[in-house]
C-alpha atoms as a PDB file:
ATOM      1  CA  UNK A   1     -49.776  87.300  39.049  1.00  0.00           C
ATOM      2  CA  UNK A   2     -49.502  86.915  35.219  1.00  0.00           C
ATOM      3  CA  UNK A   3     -49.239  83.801  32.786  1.00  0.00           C
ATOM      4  CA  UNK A   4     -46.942  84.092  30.041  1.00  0.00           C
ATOM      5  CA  UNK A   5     -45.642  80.968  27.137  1.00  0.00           C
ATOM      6  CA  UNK A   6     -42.291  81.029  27.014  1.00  0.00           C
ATOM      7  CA  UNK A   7     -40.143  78.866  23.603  1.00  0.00           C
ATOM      8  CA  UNK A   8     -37.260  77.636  23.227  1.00  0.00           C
ATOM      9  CA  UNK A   9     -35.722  75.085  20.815  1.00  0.00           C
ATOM     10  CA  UNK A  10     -35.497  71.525  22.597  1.00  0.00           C
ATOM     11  CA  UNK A  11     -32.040  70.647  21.435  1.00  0.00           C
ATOM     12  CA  UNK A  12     -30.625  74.239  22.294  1.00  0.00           C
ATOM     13  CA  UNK A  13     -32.022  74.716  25.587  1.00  0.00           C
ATOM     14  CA  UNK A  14     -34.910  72.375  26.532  1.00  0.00           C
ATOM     15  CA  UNK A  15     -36.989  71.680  29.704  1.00  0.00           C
ATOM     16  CA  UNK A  16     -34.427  69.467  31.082  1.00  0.00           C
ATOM     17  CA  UNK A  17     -31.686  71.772  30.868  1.00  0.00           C
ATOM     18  CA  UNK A  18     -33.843  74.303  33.396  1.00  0.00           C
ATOM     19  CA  UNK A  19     -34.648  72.182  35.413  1.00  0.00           C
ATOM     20  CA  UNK A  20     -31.083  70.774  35.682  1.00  0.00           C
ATOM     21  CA  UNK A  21     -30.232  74.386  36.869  1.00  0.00           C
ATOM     22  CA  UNK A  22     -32.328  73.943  39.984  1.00  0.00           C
ATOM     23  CA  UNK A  23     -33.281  77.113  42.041  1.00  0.00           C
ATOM     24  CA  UNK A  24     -31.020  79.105  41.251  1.00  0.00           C
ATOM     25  CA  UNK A  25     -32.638  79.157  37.365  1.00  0.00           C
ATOM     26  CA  UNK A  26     -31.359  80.584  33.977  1.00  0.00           C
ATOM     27  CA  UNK A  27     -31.511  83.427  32.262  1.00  0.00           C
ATOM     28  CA  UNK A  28     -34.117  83.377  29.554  1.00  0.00           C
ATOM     29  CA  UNK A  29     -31.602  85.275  27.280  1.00  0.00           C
ATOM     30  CA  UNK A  30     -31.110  86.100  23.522  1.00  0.00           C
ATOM     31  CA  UNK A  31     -34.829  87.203  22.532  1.00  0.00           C
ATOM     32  CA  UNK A  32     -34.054  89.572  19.696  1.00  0.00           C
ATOM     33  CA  UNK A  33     -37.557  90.932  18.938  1.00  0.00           C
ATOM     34  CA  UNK A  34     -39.105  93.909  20.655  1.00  0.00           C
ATOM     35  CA  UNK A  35     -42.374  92.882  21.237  1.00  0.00           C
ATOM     36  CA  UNK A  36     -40.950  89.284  22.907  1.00  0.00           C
ATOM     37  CA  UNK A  37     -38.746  91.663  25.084  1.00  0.00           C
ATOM     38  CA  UNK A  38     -41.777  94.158  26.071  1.00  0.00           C
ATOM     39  CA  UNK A  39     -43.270  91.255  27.174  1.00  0.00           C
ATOM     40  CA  UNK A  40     -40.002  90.432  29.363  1.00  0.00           C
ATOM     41  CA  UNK A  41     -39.985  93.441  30.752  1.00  0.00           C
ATOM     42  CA  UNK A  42     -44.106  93.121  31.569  1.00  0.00           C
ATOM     43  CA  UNK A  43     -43.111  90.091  34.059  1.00  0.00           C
ATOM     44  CA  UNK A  44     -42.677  90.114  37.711  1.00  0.00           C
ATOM     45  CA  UNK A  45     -41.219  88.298  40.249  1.00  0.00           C
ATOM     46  CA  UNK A  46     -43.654  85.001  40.877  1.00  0.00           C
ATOM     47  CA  UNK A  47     -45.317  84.631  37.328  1.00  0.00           C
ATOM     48  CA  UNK A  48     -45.369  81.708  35.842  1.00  0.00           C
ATOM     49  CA  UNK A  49     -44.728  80.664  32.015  1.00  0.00           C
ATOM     50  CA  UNK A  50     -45.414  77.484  29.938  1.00  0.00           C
ATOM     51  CA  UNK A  51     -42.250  76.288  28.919  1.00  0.00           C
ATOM     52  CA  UNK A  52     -42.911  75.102  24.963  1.00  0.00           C
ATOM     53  CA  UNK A  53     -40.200  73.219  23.199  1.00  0.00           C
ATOM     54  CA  UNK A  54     -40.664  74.804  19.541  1.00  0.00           C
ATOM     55  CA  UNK A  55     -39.273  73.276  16.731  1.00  0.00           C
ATOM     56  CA  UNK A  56     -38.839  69.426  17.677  1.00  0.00           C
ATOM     57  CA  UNK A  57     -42.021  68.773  19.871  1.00  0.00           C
ATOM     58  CA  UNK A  58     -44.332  71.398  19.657  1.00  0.00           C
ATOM     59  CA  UNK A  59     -45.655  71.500  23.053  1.00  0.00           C
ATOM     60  CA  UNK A  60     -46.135  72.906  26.414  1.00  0.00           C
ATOM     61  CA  UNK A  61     -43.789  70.465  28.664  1.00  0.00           C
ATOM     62  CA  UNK A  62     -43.873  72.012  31.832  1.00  0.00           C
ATOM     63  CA  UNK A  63     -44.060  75.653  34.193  1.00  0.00           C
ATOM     64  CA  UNK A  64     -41.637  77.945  35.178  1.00  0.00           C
ATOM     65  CA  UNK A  65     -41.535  80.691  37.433  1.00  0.00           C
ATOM     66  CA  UNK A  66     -40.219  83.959  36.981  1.00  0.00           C
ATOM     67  CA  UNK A  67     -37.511  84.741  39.680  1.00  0.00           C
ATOM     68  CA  UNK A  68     -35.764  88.341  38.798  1.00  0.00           C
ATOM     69  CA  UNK A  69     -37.371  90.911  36.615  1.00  0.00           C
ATOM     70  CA  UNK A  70     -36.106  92.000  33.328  1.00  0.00           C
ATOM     71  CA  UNK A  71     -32.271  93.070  33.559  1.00  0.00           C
ATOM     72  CA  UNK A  72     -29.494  93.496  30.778  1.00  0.00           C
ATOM     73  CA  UNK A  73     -28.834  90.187  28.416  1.00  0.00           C
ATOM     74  CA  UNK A  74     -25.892  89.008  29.135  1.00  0.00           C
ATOM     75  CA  UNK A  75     -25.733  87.532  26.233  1.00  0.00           C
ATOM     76  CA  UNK A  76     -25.155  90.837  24.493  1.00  0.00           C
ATOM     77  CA  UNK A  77     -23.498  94.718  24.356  1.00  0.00           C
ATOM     78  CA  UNK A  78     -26.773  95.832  22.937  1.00  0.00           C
ATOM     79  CA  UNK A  79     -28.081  97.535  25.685  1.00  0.00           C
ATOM     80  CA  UNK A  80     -31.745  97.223  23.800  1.00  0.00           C
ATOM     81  CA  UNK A  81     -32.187  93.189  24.917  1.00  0.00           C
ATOM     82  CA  UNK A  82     -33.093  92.095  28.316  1.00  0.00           C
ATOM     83  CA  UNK A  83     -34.138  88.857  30.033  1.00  0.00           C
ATOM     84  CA  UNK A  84     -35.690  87.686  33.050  1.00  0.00           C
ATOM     85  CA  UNK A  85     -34.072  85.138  35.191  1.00  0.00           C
ATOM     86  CA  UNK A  86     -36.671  81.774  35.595  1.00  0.00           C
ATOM     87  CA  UNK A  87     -36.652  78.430  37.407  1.00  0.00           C
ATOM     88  CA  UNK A  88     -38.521  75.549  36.532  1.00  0.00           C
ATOM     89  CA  UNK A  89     -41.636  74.771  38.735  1.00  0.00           C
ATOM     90  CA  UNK A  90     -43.107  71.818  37.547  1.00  0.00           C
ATOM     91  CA  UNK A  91     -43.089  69.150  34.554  1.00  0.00           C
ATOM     92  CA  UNK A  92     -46.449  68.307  33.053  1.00  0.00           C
ATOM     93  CA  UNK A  93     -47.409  64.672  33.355  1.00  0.00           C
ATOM     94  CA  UNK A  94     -48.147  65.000  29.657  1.00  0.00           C
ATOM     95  CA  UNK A  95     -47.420  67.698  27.558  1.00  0.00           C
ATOM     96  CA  UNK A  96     -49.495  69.521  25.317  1.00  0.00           C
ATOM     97  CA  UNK A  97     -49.104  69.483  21.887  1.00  0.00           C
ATOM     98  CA  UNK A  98     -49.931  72.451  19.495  1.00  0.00           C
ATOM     99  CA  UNK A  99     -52.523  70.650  17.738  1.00  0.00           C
ATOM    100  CA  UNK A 100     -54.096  69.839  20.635  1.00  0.00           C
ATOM    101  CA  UNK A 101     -53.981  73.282  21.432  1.00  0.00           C
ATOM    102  CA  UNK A 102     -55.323  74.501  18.419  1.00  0.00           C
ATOM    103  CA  UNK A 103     -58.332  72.152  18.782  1.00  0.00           C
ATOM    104  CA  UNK A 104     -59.354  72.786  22.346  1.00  0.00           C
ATOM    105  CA  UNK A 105     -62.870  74.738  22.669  1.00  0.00           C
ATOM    106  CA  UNK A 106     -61.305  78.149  24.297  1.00  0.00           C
ATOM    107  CA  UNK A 107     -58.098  78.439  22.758  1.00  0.00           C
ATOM    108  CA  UNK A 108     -58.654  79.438  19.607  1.00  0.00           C
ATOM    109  CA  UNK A 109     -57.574  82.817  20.661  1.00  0.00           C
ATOM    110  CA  UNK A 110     -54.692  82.187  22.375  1.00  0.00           C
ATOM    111  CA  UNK A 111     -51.454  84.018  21.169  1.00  0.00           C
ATOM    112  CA  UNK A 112     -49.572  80.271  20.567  1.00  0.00           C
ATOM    113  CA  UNK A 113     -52.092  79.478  17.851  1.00  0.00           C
ATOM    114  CA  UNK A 114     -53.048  83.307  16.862  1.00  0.00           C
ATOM    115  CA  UNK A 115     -49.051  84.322  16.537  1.00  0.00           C
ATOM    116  CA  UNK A 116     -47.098  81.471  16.952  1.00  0.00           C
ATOM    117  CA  UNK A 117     -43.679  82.901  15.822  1.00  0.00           C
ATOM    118  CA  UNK A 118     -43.975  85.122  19.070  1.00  0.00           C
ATOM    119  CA  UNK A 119     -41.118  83.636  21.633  1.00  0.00           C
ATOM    120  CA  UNK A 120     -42.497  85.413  24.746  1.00  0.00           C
ATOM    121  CA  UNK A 121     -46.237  85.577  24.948  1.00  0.00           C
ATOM    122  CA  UNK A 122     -49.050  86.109  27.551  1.00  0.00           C
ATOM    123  CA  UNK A 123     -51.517  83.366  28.535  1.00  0.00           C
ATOM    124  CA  UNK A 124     -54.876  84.415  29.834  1.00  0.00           C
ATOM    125  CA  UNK A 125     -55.876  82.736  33.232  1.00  0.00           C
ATOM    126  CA  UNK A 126     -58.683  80.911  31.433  1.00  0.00           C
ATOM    127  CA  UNK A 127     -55.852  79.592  28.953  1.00  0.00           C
ATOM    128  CA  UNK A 128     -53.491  78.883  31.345  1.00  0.00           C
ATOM    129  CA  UNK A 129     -56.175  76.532  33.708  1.00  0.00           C
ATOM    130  CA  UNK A 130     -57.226  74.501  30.438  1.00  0.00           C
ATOM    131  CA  UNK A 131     -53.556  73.961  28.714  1.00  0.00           C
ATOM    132  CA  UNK A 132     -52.391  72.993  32.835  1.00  0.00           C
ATOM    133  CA  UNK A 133     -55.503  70.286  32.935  1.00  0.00           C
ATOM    134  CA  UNK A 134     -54.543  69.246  29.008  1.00  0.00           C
ATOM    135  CA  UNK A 135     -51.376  68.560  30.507  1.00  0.00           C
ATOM    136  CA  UNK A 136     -52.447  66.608  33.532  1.00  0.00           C
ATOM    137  CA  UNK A 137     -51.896  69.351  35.781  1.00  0.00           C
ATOM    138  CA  UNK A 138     -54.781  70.865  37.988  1.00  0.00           C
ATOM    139  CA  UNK A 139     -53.813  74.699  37.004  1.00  0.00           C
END
């Protein structure tokens, strides 16, 4: 299994609207840069993701779970986008800010604070159990 950090804008599609989607999830579509798609296309059924509002919030909010592997956007003709369908697994108690982030010993590496324009990112394991205990969350 993988970890990946996954961003979208709160007010466009936010944590809430995933999770109001249940199991049957969402398509994580309309990623329009190749190395955020590569990354897609990387995932597998049963990874999970940080879901991090950018924008308004800054912060990792909760986990979601990759359900279907990369496929077609539907939100496009251009057969070079893809998606992967997810579901949300599980709110944080608290969520973790990117400051926070950015000043936690072992994370100064991560891609959030290294590239933090990338919308689809990996997460080490050691990142992903110290953001999930930031977050209240036992990883």
């Amino acid at each position: 299994m993988a970890f990946w950090l996954l961003k979208s804008e709160p007010d466009v599609f936010g944590w809430s609207h995933l999770a109001a989607k249940g199991a049957a999830g969402e398509e994580w579509s309309g990623v329009r840069n190749y190395q955020a798609r590569n990354n897609m296309r990387a995932m597998q059924v049963g990874d999970l993701a940080f879901f991090y509002h950018s924008n308004i919030g800054k912060e990792v909010v909760g986990i979601m779970e990759v359900i279907r592997t990369s496929a077609p956007d539907s939100t496009t003709d251009d057969p070079r986008w893809d998606c992967v369908m997810v579901r949300a697994k599980q709110a944080f108690p608290r969520g973790v800010g990117l400051e926070a982030i950015k000043a936690a010993p072992g994370l100064a590496e991560m891609v959030l604070v290294k590239n933090s324009r990338l919308s689809v990112q990996p997460v080490t394991a050691a990142e992903w159990a110290t953001v999930c205990r930031m977050g209240g969350l036992d990883g």
